[in-house]
Protein backbone atom coordinates (compact mmCIF):
# COMPACT_ATOMS: atom_id res chain seq x y z
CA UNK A 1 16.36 1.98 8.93
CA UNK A 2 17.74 -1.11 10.40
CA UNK A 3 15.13 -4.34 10.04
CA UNK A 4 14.89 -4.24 13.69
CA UNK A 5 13.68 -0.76 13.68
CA UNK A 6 11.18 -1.89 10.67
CA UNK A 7 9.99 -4.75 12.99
CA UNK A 8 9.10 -2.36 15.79
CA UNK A 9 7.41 -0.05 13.42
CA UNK A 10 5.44 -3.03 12.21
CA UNK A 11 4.09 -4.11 15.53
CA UNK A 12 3.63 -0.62 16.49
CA UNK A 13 1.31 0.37 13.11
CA UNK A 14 -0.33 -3.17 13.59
CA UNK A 15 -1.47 -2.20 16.97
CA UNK A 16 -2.23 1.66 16.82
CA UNK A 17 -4.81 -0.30 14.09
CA UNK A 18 -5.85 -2.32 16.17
CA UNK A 19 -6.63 0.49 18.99
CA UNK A 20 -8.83 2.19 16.37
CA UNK A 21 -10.73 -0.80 15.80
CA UNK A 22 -11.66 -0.90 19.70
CA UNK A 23 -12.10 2.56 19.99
CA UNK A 24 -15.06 2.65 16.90
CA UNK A 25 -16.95 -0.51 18.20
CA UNK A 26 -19.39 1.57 20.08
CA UNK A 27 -20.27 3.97 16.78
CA UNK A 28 -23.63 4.08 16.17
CA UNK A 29 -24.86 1.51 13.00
CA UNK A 30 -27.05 3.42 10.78
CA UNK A 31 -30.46 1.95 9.19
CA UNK A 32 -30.81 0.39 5.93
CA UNK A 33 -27.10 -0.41 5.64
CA UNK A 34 -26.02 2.72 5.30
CA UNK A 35 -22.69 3.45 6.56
CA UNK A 36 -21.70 5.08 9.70
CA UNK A 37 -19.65 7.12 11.46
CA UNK A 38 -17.19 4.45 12.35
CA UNK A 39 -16.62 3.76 8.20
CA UNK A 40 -13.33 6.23 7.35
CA UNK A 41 -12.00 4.95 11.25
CA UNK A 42 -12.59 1.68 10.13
CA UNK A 43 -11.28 1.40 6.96
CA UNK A 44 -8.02 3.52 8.20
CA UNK A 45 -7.51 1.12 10.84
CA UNK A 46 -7.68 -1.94 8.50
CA UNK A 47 -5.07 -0.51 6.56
CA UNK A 48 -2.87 0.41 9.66
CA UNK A 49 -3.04 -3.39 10.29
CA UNK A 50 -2.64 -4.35 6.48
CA UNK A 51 0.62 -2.05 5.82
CA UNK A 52 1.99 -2.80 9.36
CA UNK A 53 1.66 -6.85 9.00
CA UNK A 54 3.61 -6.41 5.58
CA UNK A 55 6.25 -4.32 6.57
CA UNK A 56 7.14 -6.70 9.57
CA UNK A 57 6.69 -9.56 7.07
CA UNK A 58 9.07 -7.54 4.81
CA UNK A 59 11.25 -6.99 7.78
CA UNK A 60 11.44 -10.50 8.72
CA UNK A 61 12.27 -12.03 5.51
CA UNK A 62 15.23 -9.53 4.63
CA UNK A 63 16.60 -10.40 8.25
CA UNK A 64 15.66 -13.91 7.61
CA UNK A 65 17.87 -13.51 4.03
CA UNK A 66 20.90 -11.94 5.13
CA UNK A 67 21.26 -14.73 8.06
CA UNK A 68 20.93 -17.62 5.71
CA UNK A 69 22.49 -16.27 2.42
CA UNK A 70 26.36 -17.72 2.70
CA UNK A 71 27.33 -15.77 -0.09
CA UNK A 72 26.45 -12.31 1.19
CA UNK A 73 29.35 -11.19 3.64
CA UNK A 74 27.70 -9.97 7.01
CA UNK A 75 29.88 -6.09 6.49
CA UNK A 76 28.21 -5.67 3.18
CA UNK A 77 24.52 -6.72 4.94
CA UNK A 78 25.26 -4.10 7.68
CA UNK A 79 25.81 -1.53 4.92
CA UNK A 80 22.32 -2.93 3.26
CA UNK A 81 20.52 -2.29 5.93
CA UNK A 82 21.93 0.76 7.38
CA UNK A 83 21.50 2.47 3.87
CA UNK A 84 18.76 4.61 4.40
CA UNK A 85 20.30 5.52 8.21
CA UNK A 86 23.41 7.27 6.72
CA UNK A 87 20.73 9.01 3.97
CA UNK A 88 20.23 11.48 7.22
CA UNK A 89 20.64 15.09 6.69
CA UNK A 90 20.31 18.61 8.40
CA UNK A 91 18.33 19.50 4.75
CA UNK A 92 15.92 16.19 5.47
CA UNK A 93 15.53 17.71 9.27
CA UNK A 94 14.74 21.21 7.96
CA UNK A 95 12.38 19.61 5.37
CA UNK A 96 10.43 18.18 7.82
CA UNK A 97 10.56 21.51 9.84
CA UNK A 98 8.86 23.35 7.11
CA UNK A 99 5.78 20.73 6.54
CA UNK A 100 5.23 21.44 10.62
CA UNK A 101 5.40 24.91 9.87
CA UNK A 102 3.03 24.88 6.67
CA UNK A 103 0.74 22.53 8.97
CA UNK A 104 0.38 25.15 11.81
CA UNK A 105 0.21 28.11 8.94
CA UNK A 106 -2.79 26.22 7.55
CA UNK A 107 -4.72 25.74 11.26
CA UNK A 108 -4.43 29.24 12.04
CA UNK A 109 -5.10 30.94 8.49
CA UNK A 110 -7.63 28.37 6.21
CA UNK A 111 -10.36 30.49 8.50
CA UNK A 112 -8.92 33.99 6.75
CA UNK A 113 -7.44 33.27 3.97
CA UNK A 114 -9.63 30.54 2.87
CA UNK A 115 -8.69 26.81 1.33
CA UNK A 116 -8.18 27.44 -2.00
CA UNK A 117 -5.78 30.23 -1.39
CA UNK A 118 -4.20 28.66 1.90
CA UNK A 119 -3.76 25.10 -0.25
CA UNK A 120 -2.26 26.99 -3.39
CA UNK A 121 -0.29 28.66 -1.41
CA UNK A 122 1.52 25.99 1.06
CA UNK A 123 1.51 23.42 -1.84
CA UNK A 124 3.28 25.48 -4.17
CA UNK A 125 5.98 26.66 -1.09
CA UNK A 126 6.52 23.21 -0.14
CA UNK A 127 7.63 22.30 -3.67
CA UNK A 128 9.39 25.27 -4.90
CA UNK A 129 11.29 24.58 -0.93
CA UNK A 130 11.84 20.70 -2.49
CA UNK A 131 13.52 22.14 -5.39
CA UNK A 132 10.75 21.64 -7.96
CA UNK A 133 10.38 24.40 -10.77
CA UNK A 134 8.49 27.25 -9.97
CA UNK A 135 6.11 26.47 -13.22
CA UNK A 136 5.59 22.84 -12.27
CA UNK A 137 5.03 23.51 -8.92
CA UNK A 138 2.19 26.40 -9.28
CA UNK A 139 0.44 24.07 -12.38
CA UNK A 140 0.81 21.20 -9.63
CA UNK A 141 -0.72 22.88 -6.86
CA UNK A 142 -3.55 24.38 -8.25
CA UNK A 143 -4.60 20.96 -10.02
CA UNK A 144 -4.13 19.51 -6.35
CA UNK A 145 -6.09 22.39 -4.73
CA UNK A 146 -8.78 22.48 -6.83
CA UNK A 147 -8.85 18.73 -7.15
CA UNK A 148 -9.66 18.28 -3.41
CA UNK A 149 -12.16 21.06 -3.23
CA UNK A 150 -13.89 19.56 -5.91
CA UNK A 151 -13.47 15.90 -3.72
CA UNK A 152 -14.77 17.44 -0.53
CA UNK A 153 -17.03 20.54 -1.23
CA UNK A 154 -18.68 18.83 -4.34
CA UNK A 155 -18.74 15.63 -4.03
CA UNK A 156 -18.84 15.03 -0.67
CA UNK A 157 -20.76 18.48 0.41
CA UNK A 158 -18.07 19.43 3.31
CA UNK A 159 -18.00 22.66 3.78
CA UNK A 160 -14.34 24.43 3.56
CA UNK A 161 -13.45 27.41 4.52
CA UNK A 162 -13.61 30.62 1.47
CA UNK A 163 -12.04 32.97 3.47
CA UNK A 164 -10.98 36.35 1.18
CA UNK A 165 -12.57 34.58 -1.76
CA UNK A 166 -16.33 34.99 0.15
CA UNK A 167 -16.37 38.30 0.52
């Protein structure tokens, strides 16, 4: 992506922050200084703002480099920073066509099939789809599943869906 493009992205991830941050004001504030609902919102939004000032400061200094630097020839600076643009490909666009897909697959089956089978299952798809080994992929995906049910219906008591595995 060009540094212009990375600029707008900046701004754009700087303010979507800063909408959050409006929008959680009015949360309730627990007693005893316990936190509240607006915690996870808030702490999202300050990294919104904290990634999107550093990739415009990013941004700006490359663009700020390649004006300056005498020795860099502007052609080669245009290839520099139209790398990743010719990186494009119908396999990328199909890539992203199957995480929407496992997305949707997950919203309408996690309720039947449950989270530990639904995870397993789209994990190990996804990366056997990326080209990684069916072995590595399965041992990966049920280390991930089981990590995050651990995370959430341990740890943090949220209750997931068991589906065919709750008879």
């Amino acid at each position: 992506m060009g540094a212009n493009n990375n600029i707008l992205i900046g701004i754009g991830t700087m303010l979507w922050g800063s909408v959050i941050f409006f929008l959680i004001r009015d949360f309730p504030r627990l007693d005893d200084g316990h936190p509240g609902p607006a915690l996870f919102p808030g702490i999202l939004a300050g990294l919104f703002i904290a990634f999107g000032a550093f990739l415009l400061i990013q941004s700006l200094r490359t663009r700020k480099h390649l004006r300056t630097d005498p020795v860099a020839p502007s052609q080669d600076s245009d290839k520099n920073l139209l790398s990743m643009e010719a990186s494009y490909s119908p396999q990328g666009f199909v890539n992203a066509l199957c995480v929407a897909a496992a997305i949707l697959f997950y919203i309408f089956f996690v309720e039947i099939l449950g989270f530990l089978i639904t995870g397993f299952l789209l994990l190990t798809l996804l990366m056997i789809k990326l080209k990684v080994p069916i072995w590595k992929s399965s041992i990966i995906s049920l280390l991930s599943t089981v990590g995050v049910y651990i995370l959430f219906a341990k740890i943090l008591r949220v209750p997931l869906p068991w589906g065919l595995l709750g008879w």
